[in-house]
C-alpha atoms as a PDB file:
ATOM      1  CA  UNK A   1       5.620  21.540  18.876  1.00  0.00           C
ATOM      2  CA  UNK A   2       8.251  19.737  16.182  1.00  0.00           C
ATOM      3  CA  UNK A   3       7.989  16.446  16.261  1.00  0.00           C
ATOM      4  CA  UNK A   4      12.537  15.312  17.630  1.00  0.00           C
ATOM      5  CA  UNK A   5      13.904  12.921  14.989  1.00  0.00           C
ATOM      6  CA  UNK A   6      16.966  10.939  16.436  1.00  0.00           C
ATOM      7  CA  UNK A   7      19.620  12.118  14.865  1.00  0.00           C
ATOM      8  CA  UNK A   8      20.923   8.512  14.383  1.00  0.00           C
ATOM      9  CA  UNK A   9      17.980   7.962  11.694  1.00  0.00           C
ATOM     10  CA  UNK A  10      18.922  11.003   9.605  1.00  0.00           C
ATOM     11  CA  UNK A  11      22.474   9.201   9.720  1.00  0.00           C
ATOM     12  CA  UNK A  12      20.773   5.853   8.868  1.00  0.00           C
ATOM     13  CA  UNK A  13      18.312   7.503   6.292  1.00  0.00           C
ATOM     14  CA  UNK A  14      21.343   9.260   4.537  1.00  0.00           C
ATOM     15  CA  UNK A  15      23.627   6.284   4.222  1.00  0.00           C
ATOM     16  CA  UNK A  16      21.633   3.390   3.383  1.00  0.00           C
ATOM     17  CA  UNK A  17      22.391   1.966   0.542  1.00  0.00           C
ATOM     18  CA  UNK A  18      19.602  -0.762   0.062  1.00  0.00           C
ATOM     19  CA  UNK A  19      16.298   0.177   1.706  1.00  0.00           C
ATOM     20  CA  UNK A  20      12.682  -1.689   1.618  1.00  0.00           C
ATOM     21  CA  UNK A  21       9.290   0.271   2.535  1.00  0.00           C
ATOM     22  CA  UNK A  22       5.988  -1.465   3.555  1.00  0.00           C
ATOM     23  CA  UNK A  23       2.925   0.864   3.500  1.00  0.00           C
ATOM     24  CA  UNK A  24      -0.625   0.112   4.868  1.00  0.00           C
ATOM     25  CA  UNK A  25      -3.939   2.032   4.889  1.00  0.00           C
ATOM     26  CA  UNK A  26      -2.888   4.717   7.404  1.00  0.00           C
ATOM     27  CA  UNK A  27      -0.555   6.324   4.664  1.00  0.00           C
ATOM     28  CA  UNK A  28      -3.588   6.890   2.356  1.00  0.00           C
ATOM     29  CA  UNK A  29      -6.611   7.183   5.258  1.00  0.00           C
ATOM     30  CA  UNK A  30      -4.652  10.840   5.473  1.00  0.00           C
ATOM     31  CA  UNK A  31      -5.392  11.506   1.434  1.00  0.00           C
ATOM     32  CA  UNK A  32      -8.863  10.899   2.161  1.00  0.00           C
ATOM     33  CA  UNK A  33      -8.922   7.371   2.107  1.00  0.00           C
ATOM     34  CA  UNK A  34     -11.265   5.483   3.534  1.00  0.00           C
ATOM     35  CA  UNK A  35      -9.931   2.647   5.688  1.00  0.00           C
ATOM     36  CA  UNK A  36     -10.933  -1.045   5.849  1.00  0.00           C
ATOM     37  CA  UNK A  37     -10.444  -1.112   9.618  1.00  0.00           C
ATOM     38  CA  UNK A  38     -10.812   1.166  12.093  1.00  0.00           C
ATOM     39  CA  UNK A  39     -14.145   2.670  13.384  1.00  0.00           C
ATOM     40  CA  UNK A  40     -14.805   4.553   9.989  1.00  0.00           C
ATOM     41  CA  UNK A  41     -14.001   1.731   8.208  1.00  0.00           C
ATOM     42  CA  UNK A  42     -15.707   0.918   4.604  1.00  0.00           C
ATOM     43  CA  UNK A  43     -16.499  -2.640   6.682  1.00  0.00           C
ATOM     44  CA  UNK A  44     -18.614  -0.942   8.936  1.00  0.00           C
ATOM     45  CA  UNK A  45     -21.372  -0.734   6.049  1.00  0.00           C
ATOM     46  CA  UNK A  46     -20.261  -3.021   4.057  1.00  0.00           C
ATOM     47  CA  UNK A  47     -19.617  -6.986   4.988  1.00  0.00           C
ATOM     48  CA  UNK A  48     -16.463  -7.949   3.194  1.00  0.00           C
ATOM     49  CA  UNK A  49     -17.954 -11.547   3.173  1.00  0.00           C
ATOM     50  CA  UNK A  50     -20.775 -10.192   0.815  1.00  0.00           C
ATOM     51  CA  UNK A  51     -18.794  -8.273  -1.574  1.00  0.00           C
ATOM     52  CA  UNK A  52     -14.967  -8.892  -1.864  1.00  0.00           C
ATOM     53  CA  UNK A  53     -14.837 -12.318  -2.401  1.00  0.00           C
ATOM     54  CA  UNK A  54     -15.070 -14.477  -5.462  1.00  0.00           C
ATOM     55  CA  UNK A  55     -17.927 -15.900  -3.938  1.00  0.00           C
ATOM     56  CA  UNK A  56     -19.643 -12.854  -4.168  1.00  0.00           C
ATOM     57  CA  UNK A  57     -18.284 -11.911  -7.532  1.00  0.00           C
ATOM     58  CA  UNK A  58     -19.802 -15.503  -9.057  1.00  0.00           C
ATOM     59  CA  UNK A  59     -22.784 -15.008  -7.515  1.00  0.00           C
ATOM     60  CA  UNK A  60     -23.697 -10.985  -8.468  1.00  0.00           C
ATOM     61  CA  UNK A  61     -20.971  -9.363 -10.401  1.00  0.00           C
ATOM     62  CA  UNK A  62     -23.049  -6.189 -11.111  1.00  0.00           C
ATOM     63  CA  UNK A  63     -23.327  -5.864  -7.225  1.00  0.00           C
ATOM     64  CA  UNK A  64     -19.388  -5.900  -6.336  1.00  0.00           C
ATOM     65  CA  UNK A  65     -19.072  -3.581  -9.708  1.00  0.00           C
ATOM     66  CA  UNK A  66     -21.439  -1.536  -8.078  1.00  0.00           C
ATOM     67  CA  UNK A  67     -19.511  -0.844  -4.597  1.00  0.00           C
ATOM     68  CA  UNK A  68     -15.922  -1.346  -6.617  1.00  0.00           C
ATOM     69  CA  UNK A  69     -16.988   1.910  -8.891  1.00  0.00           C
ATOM     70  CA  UNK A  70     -18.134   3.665  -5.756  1.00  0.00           C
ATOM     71  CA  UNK A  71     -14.804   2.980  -5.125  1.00  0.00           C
ATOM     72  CA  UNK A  72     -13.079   4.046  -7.751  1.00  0.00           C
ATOM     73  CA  UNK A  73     -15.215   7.815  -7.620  1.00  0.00           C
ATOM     74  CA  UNK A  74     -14.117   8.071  -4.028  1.00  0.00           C
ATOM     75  CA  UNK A  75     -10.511   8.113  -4.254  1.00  0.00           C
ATOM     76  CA  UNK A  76     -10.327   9.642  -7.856  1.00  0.00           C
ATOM     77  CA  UNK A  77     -10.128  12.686  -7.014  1.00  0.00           C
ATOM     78  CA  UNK A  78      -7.821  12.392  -3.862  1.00  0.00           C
ATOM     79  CA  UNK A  79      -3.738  13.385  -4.064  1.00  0.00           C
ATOM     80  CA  UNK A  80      -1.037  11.996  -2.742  1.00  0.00           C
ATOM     81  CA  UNK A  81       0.299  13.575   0.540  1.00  0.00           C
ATOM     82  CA  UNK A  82       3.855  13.881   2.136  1.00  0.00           C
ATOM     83  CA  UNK A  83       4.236  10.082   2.919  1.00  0.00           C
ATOM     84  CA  UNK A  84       3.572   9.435  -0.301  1.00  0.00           C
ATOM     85  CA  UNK A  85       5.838  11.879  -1.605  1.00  0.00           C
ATOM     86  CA  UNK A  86       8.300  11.247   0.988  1.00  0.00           C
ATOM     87  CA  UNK A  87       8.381   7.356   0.010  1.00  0.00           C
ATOM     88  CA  UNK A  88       8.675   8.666  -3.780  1.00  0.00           C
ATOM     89  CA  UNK A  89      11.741  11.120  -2.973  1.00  0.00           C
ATOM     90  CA  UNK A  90      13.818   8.112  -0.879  1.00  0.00           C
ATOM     91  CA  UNK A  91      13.558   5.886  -4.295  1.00  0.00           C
ATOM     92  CA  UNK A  92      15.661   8.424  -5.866  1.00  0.00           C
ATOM     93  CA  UNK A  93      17.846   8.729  -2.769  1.00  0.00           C
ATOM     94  CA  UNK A  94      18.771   4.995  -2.973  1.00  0.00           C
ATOM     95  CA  UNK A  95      20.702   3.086  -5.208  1.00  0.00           C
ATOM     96  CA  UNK A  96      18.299  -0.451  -4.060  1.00  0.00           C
ATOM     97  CA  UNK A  97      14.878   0.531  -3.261  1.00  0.00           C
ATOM     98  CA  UNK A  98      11.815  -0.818  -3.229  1.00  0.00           C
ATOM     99  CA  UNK A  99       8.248  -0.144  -1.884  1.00  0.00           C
ATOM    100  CA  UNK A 100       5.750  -3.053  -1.017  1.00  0.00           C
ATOM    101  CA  UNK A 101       2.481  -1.121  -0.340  1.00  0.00           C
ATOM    102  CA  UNK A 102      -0.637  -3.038   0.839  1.00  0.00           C
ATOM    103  CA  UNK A 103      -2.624   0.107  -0.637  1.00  0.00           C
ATOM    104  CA  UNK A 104      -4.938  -0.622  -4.184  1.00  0.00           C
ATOM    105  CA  UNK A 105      -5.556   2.925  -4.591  1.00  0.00           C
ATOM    106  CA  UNK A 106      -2.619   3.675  -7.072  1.00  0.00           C
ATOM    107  CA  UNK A 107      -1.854   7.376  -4.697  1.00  0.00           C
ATOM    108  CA  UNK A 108       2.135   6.185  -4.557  1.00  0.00           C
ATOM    109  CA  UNK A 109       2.247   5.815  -8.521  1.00  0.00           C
ATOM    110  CA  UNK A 110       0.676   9.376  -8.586  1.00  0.00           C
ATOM    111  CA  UNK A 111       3.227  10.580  -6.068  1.00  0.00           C
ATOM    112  CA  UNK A 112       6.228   9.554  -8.565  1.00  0.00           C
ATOM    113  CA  UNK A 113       6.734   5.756  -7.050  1.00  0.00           C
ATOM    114  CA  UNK A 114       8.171   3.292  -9.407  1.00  0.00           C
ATOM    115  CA  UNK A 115       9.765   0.891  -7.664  1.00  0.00           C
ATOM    116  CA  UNK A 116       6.500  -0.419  -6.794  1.00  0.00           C
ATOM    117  CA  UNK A 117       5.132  -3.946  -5.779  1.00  0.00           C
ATOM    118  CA  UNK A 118       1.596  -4.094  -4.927  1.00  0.00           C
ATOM    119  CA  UNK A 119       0.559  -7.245  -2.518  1.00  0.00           C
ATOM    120  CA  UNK A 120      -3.077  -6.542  -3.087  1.00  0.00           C
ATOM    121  CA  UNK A 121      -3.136  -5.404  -6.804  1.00  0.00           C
ATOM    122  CA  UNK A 122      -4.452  -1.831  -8.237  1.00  0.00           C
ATOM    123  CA  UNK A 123      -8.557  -0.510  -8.141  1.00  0.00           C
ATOM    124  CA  UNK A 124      -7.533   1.064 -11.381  1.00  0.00           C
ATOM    125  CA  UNK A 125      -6.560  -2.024 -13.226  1.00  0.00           C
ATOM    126  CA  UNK A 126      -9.411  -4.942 -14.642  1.00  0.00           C
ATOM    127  CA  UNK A 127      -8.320  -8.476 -15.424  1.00  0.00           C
ATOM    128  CA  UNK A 128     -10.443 -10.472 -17.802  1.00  0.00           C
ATOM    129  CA  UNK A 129     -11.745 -13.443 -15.862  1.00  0.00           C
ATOM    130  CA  UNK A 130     -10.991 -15.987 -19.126  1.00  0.00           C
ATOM    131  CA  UNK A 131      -7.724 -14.733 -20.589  1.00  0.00           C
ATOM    132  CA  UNK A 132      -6.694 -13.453 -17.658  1.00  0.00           C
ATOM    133  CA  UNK A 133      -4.977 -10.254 -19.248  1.00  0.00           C
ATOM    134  CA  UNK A 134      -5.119  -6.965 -16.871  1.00  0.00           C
ATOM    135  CA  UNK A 135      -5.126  -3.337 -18.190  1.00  0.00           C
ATOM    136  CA  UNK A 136      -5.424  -0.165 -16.750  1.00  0.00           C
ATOM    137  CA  UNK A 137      -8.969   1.392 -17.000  1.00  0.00           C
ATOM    138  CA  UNK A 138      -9.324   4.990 -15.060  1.00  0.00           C
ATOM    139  CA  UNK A 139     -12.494   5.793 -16.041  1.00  0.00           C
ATOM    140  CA  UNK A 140     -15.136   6.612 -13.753  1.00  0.00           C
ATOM    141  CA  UNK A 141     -18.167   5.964 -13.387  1.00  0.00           C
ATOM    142  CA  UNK A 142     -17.834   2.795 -15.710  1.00  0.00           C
ATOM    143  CA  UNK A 143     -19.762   3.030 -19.127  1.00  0.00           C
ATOM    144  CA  UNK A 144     -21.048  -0.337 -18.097  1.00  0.00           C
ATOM    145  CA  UNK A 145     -21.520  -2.217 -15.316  1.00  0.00           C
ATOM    146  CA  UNK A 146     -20.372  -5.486 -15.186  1.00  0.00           C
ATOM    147  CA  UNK A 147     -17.885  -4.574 -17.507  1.00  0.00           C
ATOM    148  CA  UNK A 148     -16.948  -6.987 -20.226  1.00  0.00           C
ATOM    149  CA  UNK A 149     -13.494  -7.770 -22.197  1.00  0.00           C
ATOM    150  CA  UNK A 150     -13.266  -5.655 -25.634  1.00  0.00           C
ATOM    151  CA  UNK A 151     -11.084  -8.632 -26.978  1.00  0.00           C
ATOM    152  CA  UNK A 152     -13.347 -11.753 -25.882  1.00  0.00           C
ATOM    153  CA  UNK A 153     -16.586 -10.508 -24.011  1.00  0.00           C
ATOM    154  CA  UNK A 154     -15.893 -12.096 -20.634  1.00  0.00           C
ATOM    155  CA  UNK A 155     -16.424 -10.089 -17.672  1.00  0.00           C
ATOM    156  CA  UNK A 156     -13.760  -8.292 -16.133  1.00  0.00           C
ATOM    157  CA  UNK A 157     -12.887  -8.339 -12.431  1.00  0.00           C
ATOM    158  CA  UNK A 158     -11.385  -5.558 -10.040  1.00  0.00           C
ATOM    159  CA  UNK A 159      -7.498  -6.464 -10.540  1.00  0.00           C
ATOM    160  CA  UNK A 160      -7.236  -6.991  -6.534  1.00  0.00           C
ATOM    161  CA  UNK A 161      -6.659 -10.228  -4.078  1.00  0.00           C
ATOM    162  CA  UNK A 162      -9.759 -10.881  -2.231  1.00  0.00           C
ATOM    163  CA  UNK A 163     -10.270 -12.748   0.869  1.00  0.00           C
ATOM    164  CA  UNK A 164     -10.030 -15.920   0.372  1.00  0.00           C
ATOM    165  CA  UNK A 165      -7.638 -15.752  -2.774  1.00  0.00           C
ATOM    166  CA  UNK A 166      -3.426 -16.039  -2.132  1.00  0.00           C
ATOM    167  CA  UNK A 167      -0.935 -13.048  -3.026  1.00  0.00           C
ATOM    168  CA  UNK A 168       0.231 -12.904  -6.628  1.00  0.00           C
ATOM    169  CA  UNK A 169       3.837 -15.432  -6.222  1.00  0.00           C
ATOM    170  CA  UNK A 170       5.940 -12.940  -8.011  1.00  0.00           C
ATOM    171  CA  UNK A 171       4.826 -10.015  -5.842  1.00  0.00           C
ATOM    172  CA  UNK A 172       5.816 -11.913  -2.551  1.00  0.00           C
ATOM    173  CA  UNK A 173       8.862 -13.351  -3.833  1.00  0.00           C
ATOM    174  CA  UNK A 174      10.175  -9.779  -5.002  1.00  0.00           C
ATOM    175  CA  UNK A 175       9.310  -8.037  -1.407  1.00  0.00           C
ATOM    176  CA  UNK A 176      10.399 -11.097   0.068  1.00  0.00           C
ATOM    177  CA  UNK A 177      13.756 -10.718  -1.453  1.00  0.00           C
ATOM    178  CA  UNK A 178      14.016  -7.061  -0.592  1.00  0.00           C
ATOM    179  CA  UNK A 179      13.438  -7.470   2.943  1.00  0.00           C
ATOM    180  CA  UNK A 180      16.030 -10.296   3.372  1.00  0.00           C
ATOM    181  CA  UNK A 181      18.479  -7.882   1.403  1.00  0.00           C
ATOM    182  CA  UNK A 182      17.580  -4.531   2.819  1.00  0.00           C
ATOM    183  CA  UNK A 183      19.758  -2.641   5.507  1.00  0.00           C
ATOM    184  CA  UNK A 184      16.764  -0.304   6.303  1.00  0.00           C
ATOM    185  CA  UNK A 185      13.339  -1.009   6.527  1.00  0.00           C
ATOM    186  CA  UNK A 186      10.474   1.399   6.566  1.00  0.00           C
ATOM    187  CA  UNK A 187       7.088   0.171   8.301  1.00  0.00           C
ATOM    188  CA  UNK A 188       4.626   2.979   7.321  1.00  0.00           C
ATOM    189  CA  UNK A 189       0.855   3.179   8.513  1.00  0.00           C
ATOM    190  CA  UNK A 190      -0.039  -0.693   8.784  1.00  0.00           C
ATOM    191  CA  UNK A 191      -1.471  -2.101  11.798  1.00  0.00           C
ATOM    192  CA  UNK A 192       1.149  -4.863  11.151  1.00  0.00           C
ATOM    193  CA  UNK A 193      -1.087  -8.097  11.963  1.00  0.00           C
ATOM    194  CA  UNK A 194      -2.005  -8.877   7.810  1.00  0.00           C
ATOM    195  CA  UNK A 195       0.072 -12.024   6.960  1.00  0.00           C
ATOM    196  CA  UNK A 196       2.505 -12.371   5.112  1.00  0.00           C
ATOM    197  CA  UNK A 197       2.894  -8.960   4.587  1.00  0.00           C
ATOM    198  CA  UNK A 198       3.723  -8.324   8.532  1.00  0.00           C
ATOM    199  CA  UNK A 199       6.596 -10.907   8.277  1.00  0.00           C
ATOM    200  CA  UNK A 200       8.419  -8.692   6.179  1.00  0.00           C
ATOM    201  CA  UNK A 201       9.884  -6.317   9.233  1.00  0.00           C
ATOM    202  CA  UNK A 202      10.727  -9.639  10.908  1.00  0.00           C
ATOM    203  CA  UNK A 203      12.712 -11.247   7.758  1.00  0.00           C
ATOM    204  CA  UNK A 204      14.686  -7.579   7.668  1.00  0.00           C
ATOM    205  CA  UNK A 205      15.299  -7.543  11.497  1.00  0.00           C
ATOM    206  CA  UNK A 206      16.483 -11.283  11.296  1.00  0.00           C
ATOM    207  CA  UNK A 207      18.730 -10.504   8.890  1.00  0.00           C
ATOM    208  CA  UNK A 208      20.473  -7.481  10.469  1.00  0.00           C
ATOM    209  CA  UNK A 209      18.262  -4.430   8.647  1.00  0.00           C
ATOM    210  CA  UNK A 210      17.389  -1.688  11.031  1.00  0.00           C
ATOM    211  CA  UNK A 211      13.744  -1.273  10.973  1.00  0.00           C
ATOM    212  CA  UNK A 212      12.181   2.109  11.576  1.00  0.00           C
ATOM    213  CA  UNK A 213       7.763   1.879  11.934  1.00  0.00           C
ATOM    214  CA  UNK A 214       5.889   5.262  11.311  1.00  0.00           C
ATOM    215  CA  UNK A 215       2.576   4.631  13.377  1.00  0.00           C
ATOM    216  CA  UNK A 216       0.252   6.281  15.647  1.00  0.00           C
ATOM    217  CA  UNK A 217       0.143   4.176  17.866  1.00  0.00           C
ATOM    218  CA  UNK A 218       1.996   0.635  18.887  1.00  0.00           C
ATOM    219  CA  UNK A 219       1.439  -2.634  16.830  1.00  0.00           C
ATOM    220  CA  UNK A 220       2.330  -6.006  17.190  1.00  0.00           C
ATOM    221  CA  UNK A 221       5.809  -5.180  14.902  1.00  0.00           C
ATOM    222  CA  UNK A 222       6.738  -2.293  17.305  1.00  0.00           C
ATOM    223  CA  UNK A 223       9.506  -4.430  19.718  1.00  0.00           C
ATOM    224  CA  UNK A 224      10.890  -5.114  16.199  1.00  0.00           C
ATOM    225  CA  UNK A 225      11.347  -1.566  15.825  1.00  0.00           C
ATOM    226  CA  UNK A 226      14.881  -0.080  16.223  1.00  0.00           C
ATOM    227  CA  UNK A 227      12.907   2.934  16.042  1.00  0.00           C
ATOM    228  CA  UNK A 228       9.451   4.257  16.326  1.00  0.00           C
ATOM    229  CA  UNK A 229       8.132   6.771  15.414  1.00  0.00           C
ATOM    230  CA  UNK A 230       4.574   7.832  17.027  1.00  0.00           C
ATOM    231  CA  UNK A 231       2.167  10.231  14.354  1.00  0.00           C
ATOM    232  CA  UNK A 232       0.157  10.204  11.250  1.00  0.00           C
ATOM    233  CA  UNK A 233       2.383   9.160   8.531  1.00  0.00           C
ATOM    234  CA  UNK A 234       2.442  12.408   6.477  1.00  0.00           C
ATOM    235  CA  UNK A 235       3.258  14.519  10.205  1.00  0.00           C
ATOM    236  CA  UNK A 236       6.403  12.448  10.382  1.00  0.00           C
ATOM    237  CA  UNK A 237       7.057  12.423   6.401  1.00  0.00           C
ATOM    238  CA  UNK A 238       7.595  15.975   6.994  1.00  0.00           C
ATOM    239  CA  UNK A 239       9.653  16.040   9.993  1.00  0.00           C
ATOM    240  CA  UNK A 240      11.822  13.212   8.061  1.00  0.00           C
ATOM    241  CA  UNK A 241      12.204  15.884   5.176  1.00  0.00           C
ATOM    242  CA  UNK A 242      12.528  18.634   7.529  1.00  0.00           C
ATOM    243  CA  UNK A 243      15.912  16.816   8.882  1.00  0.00           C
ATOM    244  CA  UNK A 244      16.886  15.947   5.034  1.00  0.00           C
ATOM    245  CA  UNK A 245      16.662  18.889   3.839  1.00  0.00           C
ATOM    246  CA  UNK A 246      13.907  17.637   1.014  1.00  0.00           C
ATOM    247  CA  UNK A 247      10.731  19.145   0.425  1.00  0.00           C
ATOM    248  CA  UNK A 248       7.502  17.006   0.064  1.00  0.00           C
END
């Protein structure tokens, strides 16, 4: 049975002219993902307050390395799916777009997203824990674990906000602004209870955006919701395109 998209969100889809998207886990958890929450959750077997914290990281770098480049072999070889390509094909739709993701595993940059901020960083990027400079660095496994700067020696750290460490400034400010500017926003796959990123719907709706959530199942953001839509992200991607006309 095809999922019914109100016709009123094709209309609203078609002719907005500034829209903001915030993605969580369940957009990825169908690429093969493995989720932080949830009942398969990577937390299940592995205590977040041992391992991504700085705590941790000070204590036994070649530990978090360890699970970080387990990691980083896991979703290597995953693809994008239609959310992700979905979200990618709306950027070029809109004149004013932007997409705040919550995700670190880089699958919206392989589905053609570049209007990208991400809250909690990128897996595939290092920063050196004395200069503070970040690269990319795809390879995996890692030659060398901890790995060390090439420029001064100092160990490198998984380019990602831990518990216990604040959201990069220019990252909020710029979905921040979005979300007070937008006339449609897009809440896709997040259990929407991770501050600040779950104020974001509420700034748009304040403001007059019409807010559209892609979940299966209700969150706290769902009364904010002009409309929602109940599925796996990349089910409803496709019904979306279906209605468009687009292919994903």
């Amino acid at each position: 049975m095809e999922m019914r998209i109100p016709r009123e969100l094709v209309k609203a889809l078609v002719e907005a002219r500034r829209v903001a998207v915030l993605t969580g886990a369940g957009v990825s958890a169908e690429s093969g993902v493995p989720t932080f929450r949830g009942k398969d959750g990577l937390w299940r077997r592995y205590s977040p307050q041992e391992l991504a914290t700085p705590q941790a990281f000070a204590r036994d770098p070649k530990l978090v390395w360890e699970w970080y480049d387990w990691r980083r072999g896991l979703i290597a070889p995953l693809e994008p799916n239609p959310a992700h390509r979905f979200i990618a094909r709306l950027e070029g739709e809109v004149p004013d777009f932007l997409l705040i993701t919550q995700n670190i595993d880089g699958l919206h940059e392989k589905a053609g997203s570049r209007k990208l901020v991400e809250l909690h960083g990128n897996i595939w990027k290092v920063r050196c824990t004395r200069e503070g400079t970040v690269k990319e660095d795809r390879r995996v496994p890692l030659p060398e674990i901890p790995p060390k700067c090439e420029n001064c020696g100092a160990l490198l750290r998984p380019h990602v906000v831990w518990f216990g460490e604040s959201l990069p400034v220019d990252a909020l400010e710029e979905a921040m602004g979005a979300a007070e500017e937008c006339d449609l926003f897009l809440v896709v796959g997040t259990s929407g209870v991770v501050y600040p990123a779950a104020s974001l719907p509420q700034v748009a709706r304040s403001r007059g955006a019409l807010v559209v959530e892609i979940n299966p199942e209700e969150t706290p953001l769902t009364p904010l919701a002009t409309w929602s839509l109940r599925g796996k992200a990349g089910e409803v991607a496709k019904a979306l395109a279906r209605e468009l006309g687009w292919e994903v």
